[in-house]
N, C-alpha and C. Protein backbone atom coordinates (compact mmCIF):
# COMPACT_ATOMS: atom_id res chain seq x y z
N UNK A 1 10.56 5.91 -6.03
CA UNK A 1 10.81 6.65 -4.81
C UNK A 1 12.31 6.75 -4.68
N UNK A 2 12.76 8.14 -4.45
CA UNK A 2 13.99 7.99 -4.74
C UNK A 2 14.71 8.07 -3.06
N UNK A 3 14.38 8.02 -1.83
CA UNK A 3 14.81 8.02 -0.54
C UNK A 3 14.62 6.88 0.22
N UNK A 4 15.01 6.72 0.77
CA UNK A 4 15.08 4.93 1.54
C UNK A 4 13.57 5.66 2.62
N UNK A 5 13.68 6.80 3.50
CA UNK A 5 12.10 7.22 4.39
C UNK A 5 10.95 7.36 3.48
N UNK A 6 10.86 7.49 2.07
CA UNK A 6 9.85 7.67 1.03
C UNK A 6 9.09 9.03 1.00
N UNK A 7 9.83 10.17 1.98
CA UNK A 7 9.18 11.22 1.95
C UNK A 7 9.49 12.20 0.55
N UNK A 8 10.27 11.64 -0.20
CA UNK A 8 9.82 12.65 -1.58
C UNK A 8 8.95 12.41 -2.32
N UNK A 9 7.92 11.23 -2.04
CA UNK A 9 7.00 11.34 -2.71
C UNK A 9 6.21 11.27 -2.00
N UNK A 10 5.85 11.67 -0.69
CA UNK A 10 4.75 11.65 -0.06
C UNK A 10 3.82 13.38 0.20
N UNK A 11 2.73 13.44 -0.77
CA UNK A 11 2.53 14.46 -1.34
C UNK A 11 1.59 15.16 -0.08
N UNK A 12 1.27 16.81 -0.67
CA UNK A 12 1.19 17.59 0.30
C UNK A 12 -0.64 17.33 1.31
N UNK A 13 -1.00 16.14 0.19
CA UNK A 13 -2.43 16.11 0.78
C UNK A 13 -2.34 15.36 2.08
N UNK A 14 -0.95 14.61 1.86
CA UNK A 14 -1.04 13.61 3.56
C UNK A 14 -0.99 14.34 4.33
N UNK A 15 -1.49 14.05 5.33
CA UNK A 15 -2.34 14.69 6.77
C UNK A 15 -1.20 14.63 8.20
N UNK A 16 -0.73 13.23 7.84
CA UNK A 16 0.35 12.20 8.46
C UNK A 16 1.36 13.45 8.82
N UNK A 17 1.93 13.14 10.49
CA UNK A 17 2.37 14.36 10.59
C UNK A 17 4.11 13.74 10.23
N UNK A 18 4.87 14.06 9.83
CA UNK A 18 5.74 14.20 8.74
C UNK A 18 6.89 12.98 10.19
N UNK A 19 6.89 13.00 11.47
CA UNK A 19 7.75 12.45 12.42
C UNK A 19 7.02 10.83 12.31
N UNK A 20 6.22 11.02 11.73
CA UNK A 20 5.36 9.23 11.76
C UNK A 20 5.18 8.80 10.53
N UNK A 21 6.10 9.45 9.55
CA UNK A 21 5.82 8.50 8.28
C UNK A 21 6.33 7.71 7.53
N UNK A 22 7.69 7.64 8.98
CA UNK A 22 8.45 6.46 8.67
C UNK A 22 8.40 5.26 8.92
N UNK A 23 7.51 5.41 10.26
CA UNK A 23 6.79 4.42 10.60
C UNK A 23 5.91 3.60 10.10
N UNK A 24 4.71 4.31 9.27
CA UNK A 24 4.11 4.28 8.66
C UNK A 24 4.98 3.60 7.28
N UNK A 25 5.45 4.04 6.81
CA UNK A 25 6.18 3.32 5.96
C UNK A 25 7.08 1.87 5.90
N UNK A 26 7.56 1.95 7.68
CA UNK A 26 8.11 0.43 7.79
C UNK A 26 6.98 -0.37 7.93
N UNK A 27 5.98 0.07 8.23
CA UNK A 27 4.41 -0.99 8.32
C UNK A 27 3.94 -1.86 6.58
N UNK A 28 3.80 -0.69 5.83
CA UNK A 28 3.93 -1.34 4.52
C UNK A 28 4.84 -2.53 3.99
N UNK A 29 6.44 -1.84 4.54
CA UNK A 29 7.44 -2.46 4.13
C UNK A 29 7.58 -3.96 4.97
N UNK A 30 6.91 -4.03 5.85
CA UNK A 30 6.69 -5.02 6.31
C UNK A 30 5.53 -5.85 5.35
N UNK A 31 3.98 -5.82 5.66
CA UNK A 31 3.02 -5.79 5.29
C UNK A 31 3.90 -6.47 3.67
N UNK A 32 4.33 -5.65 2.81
CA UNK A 32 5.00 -5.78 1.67
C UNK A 32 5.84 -7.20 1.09
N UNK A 33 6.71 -7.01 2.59
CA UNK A 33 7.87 -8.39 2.60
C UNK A 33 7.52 -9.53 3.16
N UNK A 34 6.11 -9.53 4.28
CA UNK A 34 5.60 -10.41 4.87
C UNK A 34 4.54 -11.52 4.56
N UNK A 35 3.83 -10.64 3.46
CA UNK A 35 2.28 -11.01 3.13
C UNK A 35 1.78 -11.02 1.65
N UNK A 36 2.71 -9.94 1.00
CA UNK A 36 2.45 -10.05 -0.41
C UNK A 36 2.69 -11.34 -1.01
N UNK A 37 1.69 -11.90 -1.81
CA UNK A 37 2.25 -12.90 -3.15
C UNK A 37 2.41 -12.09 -4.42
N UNK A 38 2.18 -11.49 -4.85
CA UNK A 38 2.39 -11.19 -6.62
C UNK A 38 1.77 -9.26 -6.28
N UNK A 39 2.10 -8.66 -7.10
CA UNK A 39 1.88 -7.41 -7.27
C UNK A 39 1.81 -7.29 -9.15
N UNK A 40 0.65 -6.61 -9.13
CA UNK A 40 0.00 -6.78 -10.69
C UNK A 40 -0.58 -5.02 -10.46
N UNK A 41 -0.38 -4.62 -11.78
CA UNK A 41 -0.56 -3.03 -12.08
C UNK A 41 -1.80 -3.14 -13.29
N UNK A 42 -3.17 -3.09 -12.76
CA UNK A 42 -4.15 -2.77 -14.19
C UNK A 42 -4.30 -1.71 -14.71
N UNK A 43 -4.15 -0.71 -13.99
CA UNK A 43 -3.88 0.32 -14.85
C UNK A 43 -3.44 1.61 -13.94
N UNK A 44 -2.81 2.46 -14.57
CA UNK A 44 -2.16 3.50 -13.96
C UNK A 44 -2.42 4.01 -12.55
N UNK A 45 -3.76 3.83 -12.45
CA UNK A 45 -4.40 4.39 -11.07
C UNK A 45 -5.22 3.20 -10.30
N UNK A 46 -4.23 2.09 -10.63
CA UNK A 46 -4.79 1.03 -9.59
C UNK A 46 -4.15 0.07 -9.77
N UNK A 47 -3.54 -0.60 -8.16
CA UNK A 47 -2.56 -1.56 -7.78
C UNK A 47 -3.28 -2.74 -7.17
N UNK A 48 -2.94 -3.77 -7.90
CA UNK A 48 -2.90 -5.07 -6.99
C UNK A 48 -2.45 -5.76 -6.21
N UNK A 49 -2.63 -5.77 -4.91
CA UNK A 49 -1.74 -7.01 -4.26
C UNK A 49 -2.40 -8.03 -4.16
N UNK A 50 -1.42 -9.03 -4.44
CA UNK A 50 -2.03 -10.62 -3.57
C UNK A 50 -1.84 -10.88 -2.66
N UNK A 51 -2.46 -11.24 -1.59
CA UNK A 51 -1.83 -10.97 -0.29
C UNK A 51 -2.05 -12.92 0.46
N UNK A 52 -0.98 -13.29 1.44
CA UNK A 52 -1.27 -14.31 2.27
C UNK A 52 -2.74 -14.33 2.29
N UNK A 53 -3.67 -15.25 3.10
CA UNK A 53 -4.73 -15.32 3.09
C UNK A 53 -5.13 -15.53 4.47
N UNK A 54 -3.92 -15.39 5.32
CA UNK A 54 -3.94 -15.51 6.77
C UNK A 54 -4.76 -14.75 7.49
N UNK A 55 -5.46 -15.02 8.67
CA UNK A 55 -6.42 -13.85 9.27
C UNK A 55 -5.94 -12.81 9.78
N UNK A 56 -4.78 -12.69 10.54
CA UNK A 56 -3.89 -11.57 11.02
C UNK A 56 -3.34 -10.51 9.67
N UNK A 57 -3.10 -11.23 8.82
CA UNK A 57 -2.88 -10.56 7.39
C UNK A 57 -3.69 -9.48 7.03
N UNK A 58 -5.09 -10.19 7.22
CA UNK A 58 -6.55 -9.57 6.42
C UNK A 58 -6.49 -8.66 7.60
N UNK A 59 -6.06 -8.35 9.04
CA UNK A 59 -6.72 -7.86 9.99
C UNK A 59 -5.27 -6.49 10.59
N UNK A 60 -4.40 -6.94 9.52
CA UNK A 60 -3.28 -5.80 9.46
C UNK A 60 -3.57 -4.98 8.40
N UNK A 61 -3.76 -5.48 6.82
CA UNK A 61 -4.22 -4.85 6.08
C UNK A 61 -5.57 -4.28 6.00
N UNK A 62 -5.96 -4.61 6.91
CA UNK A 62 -7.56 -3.55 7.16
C UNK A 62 -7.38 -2.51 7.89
N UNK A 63 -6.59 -2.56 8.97
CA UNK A 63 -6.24 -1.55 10.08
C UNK A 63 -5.08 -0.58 9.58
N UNK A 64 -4.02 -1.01 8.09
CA UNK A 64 -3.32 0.02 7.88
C UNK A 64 -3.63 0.63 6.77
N UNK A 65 -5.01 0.42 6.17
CA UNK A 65 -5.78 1.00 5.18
C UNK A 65 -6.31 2.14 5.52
N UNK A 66 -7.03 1.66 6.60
CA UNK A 66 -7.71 2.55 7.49
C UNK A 66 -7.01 3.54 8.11
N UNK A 67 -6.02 3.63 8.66
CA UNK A 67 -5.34 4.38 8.82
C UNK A 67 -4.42 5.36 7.58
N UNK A 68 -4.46 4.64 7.02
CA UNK A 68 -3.46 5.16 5.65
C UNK A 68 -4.75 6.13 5.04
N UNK A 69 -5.79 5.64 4.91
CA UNK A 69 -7.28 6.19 3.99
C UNK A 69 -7.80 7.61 5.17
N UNK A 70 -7.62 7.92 6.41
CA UNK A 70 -7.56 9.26 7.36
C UNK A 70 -6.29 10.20 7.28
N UNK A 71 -5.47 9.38 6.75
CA UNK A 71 -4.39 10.67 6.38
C UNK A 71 -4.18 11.24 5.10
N UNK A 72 -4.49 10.17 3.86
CA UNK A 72 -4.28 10.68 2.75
C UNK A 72 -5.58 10.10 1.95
N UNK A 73 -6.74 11.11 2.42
CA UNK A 73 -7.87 10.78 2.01
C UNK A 73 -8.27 10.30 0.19
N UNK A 74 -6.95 10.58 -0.52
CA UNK A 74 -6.99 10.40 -2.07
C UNK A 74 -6.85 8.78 -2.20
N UNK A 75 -6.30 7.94 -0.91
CA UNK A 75 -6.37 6.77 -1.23
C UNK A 75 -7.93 6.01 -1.04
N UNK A 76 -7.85 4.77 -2.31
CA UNK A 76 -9.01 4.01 -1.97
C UNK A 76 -8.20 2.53 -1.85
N UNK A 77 -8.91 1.86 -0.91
CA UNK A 77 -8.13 0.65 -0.22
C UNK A 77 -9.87 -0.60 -0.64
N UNK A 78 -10.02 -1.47 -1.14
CA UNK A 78 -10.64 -2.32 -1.01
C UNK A 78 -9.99 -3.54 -0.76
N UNK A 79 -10.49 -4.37 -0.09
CA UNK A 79 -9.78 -5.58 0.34
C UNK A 79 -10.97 -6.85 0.49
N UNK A 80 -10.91 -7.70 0.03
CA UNK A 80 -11.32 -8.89 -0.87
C UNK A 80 -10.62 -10.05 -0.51
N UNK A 81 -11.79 -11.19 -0.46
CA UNK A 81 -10.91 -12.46 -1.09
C UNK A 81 -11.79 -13.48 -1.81
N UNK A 82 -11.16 -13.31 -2.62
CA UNK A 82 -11.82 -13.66 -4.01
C UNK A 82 -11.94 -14.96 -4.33
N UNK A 83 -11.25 -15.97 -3.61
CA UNK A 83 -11.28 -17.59 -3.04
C UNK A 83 -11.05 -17.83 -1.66
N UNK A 84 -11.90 -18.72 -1.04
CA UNK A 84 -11.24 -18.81 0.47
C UNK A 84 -10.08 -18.54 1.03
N UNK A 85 -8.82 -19.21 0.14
CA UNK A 85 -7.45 -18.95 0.90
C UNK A 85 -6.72 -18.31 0.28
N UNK A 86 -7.24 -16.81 -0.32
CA UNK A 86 -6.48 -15.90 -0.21
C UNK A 86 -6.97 -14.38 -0.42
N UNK A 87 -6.27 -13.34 -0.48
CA UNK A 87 -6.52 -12.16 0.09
C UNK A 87 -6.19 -10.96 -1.22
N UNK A 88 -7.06 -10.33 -1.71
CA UNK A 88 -6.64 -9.23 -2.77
C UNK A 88 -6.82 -7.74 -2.15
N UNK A 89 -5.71 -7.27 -1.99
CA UNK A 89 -5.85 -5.40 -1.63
C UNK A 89 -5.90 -5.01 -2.90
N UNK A 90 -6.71 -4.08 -3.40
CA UNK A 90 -7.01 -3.08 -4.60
C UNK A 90 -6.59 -1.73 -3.80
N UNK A 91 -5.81 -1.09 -4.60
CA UNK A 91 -5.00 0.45 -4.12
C UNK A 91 -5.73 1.66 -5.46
N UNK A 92 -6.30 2.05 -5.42
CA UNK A 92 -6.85 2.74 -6.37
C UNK A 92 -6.65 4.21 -5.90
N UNK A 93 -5.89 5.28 -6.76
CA UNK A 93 -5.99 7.16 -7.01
C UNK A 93 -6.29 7.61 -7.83
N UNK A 94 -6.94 8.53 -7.31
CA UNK A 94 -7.18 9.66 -9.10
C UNK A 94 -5.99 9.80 -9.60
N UNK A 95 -5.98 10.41 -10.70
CA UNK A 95 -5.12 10.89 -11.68
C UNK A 95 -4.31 11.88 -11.26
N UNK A 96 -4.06 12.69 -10.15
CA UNK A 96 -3.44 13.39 -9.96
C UNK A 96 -2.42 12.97 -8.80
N UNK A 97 -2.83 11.71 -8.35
CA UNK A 97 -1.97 10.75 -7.53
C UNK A 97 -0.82 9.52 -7.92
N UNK A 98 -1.07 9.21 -9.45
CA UNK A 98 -0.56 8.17 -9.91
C UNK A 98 1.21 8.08 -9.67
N UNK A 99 1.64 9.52 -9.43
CA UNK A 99 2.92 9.45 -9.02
C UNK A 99 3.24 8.40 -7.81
N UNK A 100 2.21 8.83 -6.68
CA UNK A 100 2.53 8.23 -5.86
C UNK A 100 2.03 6.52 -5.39
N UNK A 101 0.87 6.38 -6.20
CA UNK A 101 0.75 5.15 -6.31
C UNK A 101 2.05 4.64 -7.19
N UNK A 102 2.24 4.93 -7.76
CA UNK A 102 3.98 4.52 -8.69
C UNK A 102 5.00 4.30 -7.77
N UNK A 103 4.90 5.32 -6.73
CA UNK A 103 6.40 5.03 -5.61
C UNK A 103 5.76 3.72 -4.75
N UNK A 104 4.09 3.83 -4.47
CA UNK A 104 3.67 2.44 -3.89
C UNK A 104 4.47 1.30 -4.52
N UNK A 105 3.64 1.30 -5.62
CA UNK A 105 4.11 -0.37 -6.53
C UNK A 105 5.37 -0.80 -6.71
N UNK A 106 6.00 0.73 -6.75
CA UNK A 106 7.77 -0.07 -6.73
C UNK A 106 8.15 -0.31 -5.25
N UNK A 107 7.50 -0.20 -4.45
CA UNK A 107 8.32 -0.40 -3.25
C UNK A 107 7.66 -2.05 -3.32
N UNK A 108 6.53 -1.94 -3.39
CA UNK A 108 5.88 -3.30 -2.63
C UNK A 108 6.55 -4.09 -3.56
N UNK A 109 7.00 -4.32 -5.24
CA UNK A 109 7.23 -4.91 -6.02
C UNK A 109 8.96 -5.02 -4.91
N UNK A 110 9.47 -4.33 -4.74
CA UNK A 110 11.01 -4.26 -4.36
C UNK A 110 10.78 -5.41 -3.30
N UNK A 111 10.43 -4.88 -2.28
CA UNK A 111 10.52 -5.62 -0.88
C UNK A 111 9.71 -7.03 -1.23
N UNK A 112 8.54 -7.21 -1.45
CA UNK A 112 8.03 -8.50 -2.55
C UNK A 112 9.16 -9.52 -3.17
N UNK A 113 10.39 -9.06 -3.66
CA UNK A 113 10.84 -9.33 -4.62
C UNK A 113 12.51 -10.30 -3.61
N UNK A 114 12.57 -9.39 -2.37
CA UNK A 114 13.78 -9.76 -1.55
C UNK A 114 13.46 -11.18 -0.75
């Protein structure tokens, strides 16, 4: 992603009206810097997060899935926990999205990483 607001890669299928998607974007970047443990890429069109295992965690990342999955209906959001104390988001796009799952993973990997 080459803009600090992430709107050059936010493609023409988002719904999201263009004054809220920065917002939308500091929610991740939060979500990202707050909650992520590890970010793992299986394959081109699907992202892993590990996420805290906290209940407010599981109950932010459900509500900005959901929201994220009514504006840019190409996303698929599953969310899991795969041992009691902790939390897996699966980010999955078709093939004609992988760009922007790409600007996903580097952000969450960035802010993850600070």
């Amino acid at each position: 992603m080459s803009d600090e607001d992430g709107s050059s890669w936010v493609p023409d299928a988002c719904t999201l009206p263009t004054t809220e998607r920065p917002l939308r974007l500091a929610e991740f970047d939060t979500l990202f810097r707050d909650a992520v443990r590890a970010v793992d890429r299986p394959s081109a069109r699907h992202l892993r997060l590990l996420l805290d295992g906290a209940d407010q965690v599981e109950r932010t990342a459900r509500d900005l899935a959901a929201r994220e999955s009514a504006c840019c209906s190409f996303f698929t959001f599953d969310l899991t926990r795969p041992d009691g104390g902790s939390l897996t988001l699966d980010i999955r796009v078709p093939a004609a999205h992988t760009d922007v799952l790409d600007a996903l993973a580097a952000r969450a990997a960035s802010r993850h990483d600070r």
